[in-house]
PDB file of N, CA and C in Angstrom:
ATOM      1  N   UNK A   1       0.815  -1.202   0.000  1.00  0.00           N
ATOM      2  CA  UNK A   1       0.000   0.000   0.000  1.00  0.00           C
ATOM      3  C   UNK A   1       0.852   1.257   0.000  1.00  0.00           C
ATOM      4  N   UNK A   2       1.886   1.382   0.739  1.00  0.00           N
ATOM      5  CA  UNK A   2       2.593   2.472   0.602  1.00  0.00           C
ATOM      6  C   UNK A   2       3.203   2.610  -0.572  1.00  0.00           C
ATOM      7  N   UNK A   3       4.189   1.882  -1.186  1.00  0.00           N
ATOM      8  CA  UNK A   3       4.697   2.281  -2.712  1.00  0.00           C
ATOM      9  C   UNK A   3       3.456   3.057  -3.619  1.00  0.00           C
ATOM     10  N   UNK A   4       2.275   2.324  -3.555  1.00  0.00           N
ATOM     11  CA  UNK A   4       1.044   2.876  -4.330  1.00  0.00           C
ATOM     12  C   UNK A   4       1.060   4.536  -3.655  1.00  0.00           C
ATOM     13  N   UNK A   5       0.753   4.597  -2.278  1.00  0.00           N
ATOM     14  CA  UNK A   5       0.644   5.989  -2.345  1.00  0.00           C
ATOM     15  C   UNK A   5       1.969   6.450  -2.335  1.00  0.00           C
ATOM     16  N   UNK A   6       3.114   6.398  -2.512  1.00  0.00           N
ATOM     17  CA  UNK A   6       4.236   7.230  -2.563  1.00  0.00           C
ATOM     18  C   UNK A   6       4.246   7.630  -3.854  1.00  0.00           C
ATOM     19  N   UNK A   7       3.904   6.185  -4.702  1.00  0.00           N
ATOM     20  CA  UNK A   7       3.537   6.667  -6.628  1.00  0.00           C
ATOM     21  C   UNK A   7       2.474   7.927  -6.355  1.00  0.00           C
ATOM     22  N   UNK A   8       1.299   7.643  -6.289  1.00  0.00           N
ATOM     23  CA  UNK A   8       0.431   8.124  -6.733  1.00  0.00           C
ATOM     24  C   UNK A   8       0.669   9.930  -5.993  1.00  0.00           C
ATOM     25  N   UNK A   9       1.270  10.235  -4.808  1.00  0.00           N
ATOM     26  CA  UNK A   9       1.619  11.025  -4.396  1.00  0.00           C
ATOM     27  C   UNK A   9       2.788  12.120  -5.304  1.00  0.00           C
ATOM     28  N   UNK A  10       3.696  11.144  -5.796  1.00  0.00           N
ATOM     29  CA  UNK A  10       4.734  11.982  -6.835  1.00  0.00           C
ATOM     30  C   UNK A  10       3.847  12.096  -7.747  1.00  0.00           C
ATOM     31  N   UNK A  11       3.421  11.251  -8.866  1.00  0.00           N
ATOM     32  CA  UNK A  11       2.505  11.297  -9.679  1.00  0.00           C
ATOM     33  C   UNK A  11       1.622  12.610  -9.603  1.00  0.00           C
ATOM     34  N   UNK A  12       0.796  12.846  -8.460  1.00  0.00           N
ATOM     35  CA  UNK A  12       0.226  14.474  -8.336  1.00  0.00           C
ATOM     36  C   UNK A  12       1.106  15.672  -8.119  1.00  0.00           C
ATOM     37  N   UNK A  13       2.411  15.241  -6.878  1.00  0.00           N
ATOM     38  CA  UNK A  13       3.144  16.847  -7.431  1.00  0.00           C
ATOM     39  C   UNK A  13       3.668  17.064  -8.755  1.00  0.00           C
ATOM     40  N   UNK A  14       4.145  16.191  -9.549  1.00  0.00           N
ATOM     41  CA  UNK A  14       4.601  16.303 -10.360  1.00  0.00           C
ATOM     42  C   UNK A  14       3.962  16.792 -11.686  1.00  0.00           C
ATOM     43  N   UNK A  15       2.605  16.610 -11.688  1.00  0.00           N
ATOM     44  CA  UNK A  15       1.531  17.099 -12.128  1.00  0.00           C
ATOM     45  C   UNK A  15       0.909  18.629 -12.006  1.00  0.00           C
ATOM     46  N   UNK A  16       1.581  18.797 -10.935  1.00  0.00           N
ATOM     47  CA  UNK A  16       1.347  20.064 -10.291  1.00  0.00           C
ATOM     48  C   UNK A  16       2.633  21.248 -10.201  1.00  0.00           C
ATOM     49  N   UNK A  17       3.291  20.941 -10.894  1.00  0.00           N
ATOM     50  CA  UNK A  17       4.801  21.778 -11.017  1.00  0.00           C
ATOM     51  C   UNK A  17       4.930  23.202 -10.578  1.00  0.00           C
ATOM     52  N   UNK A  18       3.337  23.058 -11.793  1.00  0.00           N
ATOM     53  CA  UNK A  18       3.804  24.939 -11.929  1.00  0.00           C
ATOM     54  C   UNK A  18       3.159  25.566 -10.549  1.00  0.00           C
ATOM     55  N   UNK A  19       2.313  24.581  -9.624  1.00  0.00           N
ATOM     56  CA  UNK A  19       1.775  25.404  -8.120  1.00  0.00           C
ATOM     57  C   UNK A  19       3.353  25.488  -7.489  1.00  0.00           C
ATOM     58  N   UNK A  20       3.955  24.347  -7.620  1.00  0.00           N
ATOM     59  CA  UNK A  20       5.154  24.673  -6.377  1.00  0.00           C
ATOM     60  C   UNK A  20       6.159  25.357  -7.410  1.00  0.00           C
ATOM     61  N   UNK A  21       6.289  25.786  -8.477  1.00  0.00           N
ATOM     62  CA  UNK A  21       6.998  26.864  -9.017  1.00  0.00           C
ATOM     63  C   UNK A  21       6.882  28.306  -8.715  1.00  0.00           C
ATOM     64  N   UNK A  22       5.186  28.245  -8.183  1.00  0.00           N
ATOM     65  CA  UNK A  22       4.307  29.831  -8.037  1.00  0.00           C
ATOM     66  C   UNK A  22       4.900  29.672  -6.513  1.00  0.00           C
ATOM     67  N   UNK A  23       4.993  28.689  -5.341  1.00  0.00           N
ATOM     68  CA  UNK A  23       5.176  28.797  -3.973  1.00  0.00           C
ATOM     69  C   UNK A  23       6.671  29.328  -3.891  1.00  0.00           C
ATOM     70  N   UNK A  24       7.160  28.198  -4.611  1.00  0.00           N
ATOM     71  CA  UNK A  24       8.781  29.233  -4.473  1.00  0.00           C
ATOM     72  C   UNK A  24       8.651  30.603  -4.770  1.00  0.00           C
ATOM     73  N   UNK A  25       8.458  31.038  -5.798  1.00  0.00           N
ATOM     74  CA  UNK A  25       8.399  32.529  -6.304  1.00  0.00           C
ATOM     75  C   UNK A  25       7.817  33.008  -5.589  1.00  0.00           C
ATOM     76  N   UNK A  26       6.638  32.645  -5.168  1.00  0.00           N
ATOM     77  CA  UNK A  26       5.625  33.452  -3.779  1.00  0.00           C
ATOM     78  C   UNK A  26       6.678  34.045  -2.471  1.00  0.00           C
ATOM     79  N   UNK A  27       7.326  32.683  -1.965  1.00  0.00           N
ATOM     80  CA  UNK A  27       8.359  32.902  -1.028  1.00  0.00           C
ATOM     81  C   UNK A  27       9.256  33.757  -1.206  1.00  0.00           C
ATOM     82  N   UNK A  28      10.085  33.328  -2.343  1.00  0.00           N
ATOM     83  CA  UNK A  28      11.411  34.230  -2.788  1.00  0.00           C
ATOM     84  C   UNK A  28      11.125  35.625  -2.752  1.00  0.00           C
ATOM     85  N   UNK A  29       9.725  35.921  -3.567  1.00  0.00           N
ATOM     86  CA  UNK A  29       9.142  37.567  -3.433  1.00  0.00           C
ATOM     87  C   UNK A  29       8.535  38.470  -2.280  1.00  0.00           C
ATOM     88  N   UNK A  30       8.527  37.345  -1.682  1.00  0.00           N
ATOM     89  CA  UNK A  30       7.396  37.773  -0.433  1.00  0.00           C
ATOM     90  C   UNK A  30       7.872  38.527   1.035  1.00  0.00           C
ATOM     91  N   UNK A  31       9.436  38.619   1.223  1.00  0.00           N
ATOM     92  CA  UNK A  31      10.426  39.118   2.438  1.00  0.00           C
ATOM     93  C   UNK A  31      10.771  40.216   1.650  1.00  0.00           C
ATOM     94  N   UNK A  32      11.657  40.358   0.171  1.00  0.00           N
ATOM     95  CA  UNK A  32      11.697  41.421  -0.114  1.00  0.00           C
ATOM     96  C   UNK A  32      10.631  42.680  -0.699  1.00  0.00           C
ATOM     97  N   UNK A  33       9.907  42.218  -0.617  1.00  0.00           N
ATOM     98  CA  UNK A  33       8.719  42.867  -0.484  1.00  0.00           C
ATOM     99  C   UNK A  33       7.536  43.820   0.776  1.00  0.00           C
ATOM    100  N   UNK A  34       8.301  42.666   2.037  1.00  0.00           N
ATOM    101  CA  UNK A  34       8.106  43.427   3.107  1.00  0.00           C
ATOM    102  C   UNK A  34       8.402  44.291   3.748  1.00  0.00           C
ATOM    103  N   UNK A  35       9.985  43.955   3.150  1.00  0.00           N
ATOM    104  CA  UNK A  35      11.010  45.174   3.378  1.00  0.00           C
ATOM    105  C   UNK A  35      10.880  46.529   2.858  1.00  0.00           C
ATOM    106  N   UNK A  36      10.283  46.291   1.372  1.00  0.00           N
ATOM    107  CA  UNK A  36       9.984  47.638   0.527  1.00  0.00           C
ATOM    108  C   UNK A  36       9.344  47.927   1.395  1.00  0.00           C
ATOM    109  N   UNK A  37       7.479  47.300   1.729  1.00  0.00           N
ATOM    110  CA  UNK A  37       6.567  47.800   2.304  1.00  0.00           C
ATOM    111  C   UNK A  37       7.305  48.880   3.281  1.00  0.00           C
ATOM    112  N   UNK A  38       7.693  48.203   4.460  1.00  0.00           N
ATOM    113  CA  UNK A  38       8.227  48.541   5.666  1.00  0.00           C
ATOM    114  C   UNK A  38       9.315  49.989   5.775  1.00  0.00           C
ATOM    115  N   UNK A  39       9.906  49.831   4.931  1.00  0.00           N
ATOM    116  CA  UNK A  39      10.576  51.397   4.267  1.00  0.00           C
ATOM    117  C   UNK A  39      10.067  52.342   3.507  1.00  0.00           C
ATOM    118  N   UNK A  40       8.714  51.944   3.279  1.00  0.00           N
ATOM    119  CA  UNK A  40       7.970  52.585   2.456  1.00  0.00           C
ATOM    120  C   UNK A  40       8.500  53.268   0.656  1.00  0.00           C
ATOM    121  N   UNK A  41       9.137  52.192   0.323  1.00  0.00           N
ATOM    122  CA  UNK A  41       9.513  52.399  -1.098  1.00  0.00           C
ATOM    123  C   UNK A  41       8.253  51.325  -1.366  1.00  0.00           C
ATOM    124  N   UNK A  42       7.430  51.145  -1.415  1.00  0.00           N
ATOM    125  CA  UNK A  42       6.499  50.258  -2.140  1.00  0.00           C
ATOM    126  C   UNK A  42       5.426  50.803  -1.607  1.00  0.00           C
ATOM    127  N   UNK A  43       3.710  50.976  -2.278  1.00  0.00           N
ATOM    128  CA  UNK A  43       2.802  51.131  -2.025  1.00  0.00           C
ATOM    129  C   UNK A  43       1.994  51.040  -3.495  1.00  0.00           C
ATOM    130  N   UNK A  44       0.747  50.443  -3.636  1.00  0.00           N
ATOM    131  CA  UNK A  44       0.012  50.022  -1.935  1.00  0.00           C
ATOM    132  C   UNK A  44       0.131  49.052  -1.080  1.00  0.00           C
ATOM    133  N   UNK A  45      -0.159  48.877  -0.214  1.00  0.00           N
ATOM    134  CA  UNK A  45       0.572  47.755   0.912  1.00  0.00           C
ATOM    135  C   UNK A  45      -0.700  46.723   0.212  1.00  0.00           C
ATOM    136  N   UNK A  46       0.277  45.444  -0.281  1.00  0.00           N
ATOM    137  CA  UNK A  46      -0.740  44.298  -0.655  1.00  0.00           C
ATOM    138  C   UNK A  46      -1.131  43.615   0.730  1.00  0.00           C
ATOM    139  N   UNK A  47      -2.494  44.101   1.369  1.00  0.00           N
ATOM    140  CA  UNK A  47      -2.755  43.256   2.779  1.00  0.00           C
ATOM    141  C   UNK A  47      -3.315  41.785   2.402  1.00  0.00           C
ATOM    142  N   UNK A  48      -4.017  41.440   1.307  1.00  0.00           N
ATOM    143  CA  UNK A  48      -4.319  40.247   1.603  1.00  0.00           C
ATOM    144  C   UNK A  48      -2.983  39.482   0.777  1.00  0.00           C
ATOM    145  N   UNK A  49      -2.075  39.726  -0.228  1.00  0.00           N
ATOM    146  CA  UNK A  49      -0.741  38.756   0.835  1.00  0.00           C
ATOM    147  C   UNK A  49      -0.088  38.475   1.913  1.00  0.00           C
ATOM    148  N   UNK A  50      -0.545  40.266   2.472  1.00  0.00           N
ATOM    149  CA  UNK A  50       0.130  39.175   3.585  1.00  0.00           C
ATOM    150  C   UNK A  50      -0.851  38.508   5.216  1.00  0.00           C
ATOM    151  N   UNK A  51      -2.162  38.586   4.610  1.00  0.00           N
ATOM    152  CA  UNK A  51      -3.415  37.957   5.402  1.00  0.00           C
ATOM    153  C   UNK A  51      -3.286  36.980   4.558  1.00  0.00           C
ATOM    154  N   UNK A  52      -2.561  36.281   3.785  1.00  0.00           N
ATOM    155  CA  UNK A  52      -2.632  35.009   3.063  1.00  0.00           C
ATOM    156  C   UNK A  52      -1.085  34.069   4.043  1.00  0.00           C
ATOM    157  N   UNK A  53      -0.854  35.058   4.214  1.00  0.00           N
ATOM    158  CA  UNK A  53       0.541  34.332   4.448  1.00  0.00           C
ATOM    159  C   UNK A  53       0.691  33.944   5.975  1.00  0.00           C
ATOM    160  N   UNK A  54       0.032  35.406   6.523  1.00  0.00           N
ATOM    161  CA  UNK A  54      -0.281  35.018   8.037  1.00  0.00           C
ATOM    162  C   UNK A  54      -1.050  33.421   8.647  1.00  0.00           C
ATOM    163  N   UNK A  55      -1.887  33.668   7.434  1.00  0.00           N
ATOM    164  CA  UNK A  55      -2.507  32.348   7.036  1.00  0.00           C
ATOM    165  C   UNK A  55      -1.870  31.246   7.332  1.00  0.00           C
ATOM    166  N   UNK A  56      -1.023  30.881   6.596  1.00  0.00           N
ATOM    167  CA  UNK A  56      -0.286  29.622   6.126  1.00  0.00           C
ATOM    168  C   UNK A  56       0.347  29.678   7.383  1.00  0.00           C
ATOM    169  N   UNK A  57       1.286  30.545   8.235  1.00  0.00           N
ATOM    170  CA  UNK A  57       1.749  30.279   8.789  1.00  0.00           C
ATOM    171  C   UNK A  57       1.320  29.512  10.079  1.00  0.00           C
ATOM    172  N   UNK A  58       0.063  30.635  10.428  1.00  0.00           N
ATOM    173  CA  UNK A  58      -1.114  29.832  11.308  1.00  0.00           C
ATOM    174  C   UNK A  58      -1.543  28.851  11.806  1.00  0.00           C
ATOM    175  N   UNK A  59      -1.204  27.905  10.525  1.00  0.00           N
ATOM    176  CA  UNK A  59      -1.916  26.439  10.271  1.00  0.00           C
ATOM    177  C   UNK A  59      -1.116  25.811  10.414  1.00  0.00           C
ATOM    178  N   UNK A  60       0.345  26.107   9.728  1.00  0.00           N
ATOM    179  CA  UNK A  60       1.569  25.447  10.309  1.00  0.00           C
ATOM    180  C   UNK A  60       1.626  25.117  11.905  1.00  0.00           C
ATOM    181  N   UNK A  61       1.439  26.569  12.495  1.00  0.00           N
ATOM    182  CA  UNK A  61       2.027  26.574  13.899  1.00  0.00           C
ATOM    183  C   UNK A  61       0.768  25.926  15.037  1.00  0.00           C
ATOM    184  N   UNK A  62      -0.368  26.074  14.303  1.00  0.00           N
ATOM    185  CA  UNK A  62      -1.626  25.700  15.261  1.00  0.00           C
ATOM    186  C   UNK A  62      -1.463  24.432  15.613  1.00  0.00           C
ATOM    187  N   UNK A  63      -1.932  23.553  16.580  1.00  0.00           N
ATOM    188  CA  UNK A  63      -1.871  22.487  17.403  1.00  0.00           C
ATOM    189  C   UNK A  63      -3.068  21.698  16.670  1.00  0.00           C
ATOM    190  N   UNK A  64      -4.125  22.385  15.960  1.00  0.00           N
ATOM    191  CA  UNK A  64      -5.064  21.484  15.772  1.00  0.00           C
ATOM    192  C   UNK A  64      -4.546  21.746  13.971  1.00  0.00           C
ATOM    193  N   UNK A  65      -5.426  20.692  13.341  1.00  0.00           N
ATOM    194  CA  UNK A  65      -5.305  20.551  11.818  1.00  0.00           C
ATOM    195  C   UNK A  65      -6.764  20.270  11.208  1.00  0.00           C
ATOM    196  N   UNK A  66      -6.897  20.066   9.720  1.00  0.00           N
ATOM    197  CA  UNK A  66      -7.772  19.878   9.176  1.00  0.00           C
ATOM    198  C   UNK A  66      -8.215  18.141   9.358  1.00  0.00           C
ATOM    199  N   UNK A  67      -6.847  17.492   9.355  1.00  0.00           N
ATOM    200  CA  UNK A  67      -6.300  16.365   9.599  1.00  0.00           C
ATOM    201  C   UNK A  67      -5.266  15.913  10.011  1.00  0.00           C
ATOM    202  N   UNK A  68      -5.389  15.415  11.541  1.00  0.00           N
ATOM    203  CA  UNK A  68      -4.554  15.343  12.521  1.00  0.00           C
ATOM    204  C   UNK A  68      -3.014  14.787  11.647  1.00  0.00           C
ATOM    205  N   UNK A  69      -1.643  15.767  12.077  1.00  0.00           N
ATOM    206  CA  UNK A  69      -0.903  14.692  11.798  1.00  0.00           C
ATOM    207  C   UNK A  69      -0.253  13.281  12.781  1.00  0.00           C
ATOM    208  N   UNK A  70      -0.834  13.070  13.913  1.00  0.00           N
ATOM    209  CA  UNK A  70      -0.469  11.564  13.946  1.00  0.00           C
ATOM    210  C   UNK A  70      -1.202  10.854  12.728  1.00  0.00           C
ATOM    211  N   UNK A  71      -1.956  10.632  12.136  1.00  0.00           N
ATOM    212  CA  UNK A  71      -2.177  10.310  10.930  1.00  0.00           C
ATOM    213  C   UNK A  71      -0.689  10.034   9.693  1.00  0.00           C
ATOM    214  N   UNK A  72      -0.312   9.651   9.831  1.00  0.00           N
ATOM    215  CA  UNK A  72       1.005  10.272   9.212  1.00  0.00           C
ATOM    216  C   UNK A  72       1.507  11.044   7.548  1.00  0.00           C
ATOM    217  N   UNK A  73       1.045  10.124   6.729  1.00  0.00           N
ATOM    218  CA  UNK A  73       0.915  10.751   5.828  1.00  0.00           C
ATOM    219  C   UNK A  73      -0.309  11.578   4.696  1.00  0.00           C
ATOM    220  N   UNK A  74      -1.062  10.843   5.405  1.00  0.00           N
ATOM    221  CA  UNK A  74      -2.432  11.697   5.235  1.00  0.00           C
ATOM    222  C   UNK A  74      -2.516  13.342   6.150  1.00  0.00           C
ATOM    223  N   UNK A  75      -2.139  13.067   7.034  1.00  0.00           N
ATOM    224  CA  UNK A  75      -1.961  13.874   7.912  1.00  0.00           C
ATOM    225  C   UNK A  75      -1.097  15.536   7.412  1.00  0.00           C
ATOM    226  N   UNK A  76      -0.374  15.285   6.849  1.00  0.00           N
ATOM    227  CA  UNK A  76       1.048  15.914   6.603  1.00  0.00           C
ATOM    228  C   UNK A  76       0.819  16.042   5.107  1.00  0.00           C
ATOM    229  N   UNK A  77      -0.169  15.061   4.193  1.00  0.00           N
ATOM    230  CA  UNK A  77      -0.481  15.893   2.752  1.00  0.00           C
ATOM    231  C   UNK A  77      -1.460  17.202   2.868  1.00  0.00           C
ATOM    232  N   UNK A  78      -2.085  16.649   3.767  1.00  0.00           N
ATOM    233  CA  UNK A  78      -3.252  17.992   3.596  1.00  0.00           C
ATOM    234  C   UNK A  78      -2.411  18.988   4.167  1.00  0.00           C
ATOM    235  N   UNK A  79      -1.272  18.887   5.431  1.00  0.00           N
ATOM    236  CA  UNK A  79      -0.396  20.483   5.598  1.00  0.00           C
ATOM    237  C   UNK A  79       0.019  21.223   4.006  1.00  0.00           C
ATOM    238  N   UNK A  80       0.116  20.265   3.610  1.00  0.00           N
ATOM    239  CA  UNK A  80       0.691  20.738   2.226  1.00  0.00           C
ATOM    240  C   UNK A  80       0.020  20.867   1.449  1.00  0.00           C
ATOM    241  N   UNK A  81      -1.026  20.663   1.523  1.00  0.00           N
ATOM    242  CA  UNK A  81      -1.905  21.034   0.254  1.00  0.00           C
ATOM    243  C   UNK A  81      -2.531  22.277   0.517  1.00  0.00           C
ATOM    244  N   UNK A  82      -2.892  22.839   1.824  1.00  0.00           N
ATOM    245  CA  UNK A  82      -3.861  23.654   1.888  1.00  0.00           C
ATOM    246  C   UNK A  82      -2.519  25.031   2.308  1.00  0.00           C
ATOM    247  N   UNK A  83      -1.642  24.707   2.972  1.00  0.00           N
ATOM    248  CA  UNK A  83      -0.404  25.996   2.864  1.00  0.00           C
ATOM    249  C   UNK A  83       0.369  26.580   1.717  1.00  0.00           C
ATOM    250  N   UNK A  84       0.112  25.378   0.543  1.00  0.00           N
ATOM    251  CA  UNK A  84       0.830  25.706  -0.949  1.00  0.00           C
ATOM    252  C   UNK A  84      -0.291  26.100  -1.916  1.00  0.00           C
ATOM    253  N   UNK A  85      -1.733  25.944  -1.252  1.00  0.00           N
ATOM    254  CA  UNK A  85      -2.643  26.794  -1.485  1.00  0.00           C
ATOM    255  C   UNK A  85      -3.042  28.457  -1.371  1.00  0.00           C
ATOM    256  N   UNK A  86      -2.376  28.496  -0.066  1.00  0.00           N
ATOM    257  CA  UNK A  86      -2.626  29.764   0.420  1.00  0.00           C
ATOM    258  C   UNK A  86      -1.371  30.697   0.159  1.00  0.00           C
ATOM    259  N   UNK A  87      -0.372  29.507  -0.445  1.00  0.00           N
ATOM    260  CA  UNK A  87       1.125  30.233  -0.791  1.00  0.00           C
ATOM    261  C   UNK A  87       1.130  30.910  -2.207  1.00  0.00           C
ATOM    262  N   UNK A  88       0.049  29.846  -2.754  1.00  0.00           N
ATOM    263  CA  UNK A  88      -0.106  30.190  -4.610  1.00  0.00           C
ATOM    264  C   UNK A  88      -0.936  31.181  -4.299  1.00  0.00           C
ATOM    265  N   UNK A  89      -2.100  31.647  -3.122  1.00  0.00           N
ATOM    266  CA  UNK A  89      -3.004  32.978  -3.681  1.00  0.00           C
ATOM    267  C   UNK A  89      -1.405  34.348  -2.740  1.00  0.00           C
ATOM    268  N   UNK A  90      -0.780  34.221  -1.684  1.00  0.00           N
ATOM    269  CA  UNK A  90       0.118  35.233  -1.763  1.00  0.00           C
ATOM    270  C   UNK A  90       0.864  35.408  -3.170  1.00  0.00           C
ATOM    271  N   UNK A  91       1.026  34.126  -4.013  1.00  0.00           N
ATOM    272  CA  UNK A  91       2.144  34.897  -5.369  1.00  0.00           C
ATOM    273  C   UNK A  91       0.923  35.684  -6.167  1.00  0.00           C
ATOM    274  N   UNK A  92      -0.471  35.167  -5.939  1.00  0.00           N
ATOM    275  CA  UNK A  92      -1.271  36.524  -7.037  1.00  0.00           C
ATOM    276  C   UNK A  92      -1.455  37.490  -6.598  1.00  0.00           C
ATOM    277  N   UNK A  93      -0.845  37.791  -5.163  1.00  0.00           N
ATOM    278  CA  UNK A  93      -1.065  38.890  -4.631  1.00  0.00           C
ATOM    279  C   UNK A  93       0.019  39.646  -5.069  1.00  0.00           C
ATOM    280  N   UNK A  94       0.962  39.186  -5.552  1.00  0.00           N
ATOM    281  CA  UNK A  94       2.496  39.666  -5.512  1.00  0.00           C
ATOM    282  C   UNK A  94       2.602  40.365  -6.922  1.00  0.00           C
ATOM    283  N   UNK A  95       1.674  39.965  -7.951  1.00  0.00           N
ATOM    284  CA  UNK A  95       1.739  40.600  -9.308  1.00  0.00           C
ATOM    285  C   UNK A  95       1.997  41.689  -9.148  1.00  0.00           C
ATOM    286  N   UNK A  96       1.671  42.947  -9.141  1.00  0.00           N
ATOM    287  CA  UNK A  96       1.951  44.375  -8.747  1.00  0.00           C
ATOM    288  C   UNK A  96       3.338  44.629  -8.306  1.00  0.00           C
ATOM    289  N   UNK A  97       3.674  44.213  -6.914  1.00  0.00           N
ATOM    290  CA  UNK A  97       4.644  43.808  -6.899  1.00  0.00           C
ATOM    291  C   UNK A  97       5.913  44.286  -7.873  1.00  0.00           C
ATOM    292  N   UNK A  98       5.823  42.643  -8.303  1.00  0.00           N
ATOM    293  CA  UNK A  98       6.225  41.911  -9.356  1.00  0.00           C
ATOM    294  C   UNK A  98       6.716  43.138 -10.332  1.00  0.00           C
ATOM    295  N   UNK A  99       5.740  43.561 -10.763  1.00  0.00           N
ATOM    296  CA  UNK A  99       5.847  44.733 -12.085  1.00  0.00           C
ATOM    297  C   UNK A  99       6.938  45.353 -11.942  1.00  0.00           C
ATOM    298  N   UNK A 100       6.606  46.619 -10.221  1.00  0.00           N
ATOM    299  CA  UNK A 100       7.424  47.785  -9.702  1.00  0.00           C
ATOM    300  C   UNK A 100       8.531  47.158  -9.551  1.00  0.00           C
ATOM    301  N   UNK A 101       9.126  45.614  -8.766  1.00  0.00           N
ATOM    302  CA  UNK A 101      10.206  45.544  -8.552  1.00  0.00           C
ATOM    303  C   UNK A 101      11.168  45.506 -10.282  1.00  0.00           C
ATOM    304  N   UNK A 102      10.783  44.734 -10.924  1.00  0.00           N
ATOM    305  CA  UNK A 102      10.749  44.505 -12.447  1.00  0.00           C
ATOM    306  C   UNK A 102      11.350  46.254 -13.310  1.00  0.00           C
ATOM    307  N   UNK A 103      10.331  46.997 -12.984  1.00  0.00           N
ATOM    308  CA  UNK A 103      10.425  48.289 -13.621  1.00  0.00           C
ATOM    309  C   UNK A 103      11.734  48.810 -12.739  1.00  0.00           C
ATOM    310  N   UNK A 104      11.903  48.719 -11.875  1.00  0.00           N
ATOM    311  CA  UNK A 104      12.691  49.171 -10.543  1.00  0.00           C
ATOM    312  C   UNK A 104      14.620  49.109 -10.962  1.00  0.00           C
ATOM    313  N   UNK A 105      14.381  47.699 -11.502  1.00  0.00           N
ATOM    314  CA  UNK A 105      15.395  46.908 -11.263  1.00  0.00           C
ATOM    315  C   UNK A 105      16.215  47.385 -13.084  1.00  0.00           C
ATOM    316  N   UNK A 106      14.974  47.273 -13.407  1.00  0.00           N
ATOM    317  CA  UNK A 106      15.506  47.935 -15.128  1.00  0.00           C
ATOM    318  C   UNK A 106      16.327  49.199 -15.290  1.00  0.00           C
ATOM    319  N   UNK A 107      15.210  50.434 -14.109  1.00  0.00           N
ATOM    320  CA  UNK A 107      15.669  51.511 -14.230  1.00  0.00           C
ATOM    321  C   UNK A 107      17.372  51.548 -13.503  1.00  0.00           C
ATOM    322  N   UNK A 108      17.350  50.479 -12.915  1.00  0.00           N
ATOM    323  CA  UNK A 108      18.775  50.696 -12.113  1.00  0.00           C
ATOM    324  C   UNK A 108      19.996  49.991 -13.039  1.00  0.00           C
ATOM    325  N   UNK A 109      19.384  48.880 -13.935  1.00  0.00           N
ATOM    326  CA  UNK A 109      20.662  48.472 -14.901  1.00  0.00           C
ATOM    327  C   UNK A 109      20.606  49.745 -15.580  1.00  0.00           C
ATOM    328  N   UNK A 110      20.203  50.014 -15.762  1.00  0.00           N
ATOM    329  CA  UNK A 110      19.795  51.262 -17.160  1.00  0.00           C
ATOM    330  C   UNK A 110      21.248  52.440 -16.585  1.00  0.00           C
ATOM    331  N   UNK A 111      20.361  52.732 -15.451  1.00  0.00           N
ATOM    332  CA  UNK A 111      21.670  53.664 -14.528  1.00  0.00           C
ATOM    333  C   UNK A 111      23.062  53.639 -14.576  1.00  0.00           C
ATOM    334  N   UNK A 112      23.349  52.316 -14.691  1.00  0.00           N
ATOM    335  CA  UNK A 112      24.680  51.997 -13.989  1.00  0.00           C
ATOM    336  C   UNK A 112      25.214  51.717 -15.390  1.00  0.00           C
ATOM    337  N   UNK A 113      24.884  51.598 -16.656  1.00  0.00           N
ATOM    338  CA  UNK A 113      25.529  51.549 -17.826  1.00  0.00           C
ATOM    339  C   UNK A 113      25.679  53.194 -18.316  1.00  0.00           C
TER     340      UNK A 113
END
């Protein structure tokens, strides 16, 4: 039974690439971004990324779950399914973002040549 779900388990992330491509990028974007916020070189303050993120973290740290993990691996897919959920809506929060740092970063190669 386990080989079956360890298959069928790769079998779905792997299927699913481009969500944990958007979670990394979510992550990677998501500190320097706070920092802008926080220095106020960035506005408007995207709040529901980071009420998305507060999120995730939440669920991580909370004692109770959707599904207990002594359960073990049932337990510990749904951590992951529903935090790389809430990780993929912080990267659509991040579009905007995304742009200014993008435009930001141009104007500064641009500069320095």
């Amino acid at each position: 039974m386990t080989p079956l779900s360890t298959w069928w388990l790769w079998r779905r992330l792997k299927s699913r690439s481009w969500a944990l491509k958007r979670i990394a990028r979510a992550l990677k974007l998501f500190f320097p971004m706070t920092r802008d916020v926080v220095r106020g070189d960035f506005r408007p303050v995207p709040w529901k990324a980071f009420g998305y993120m507060a999120a995730a973290l939440a669920y991580l740290v909370m004692p109770f779950d959707l599904i207990p993990d002594f359960l073990v691996l049932i337990g510990l897919v749904d951590d992951v399914f529903i935090v790389g959920w809430l990780l993929n809506q912080v990267d659509k929060h991040l579009e905007q973002y995304r742009v200014w740092k993008t435009a930001l970063d141009s104007l500064d190669s641009t500069d320095s040549q």
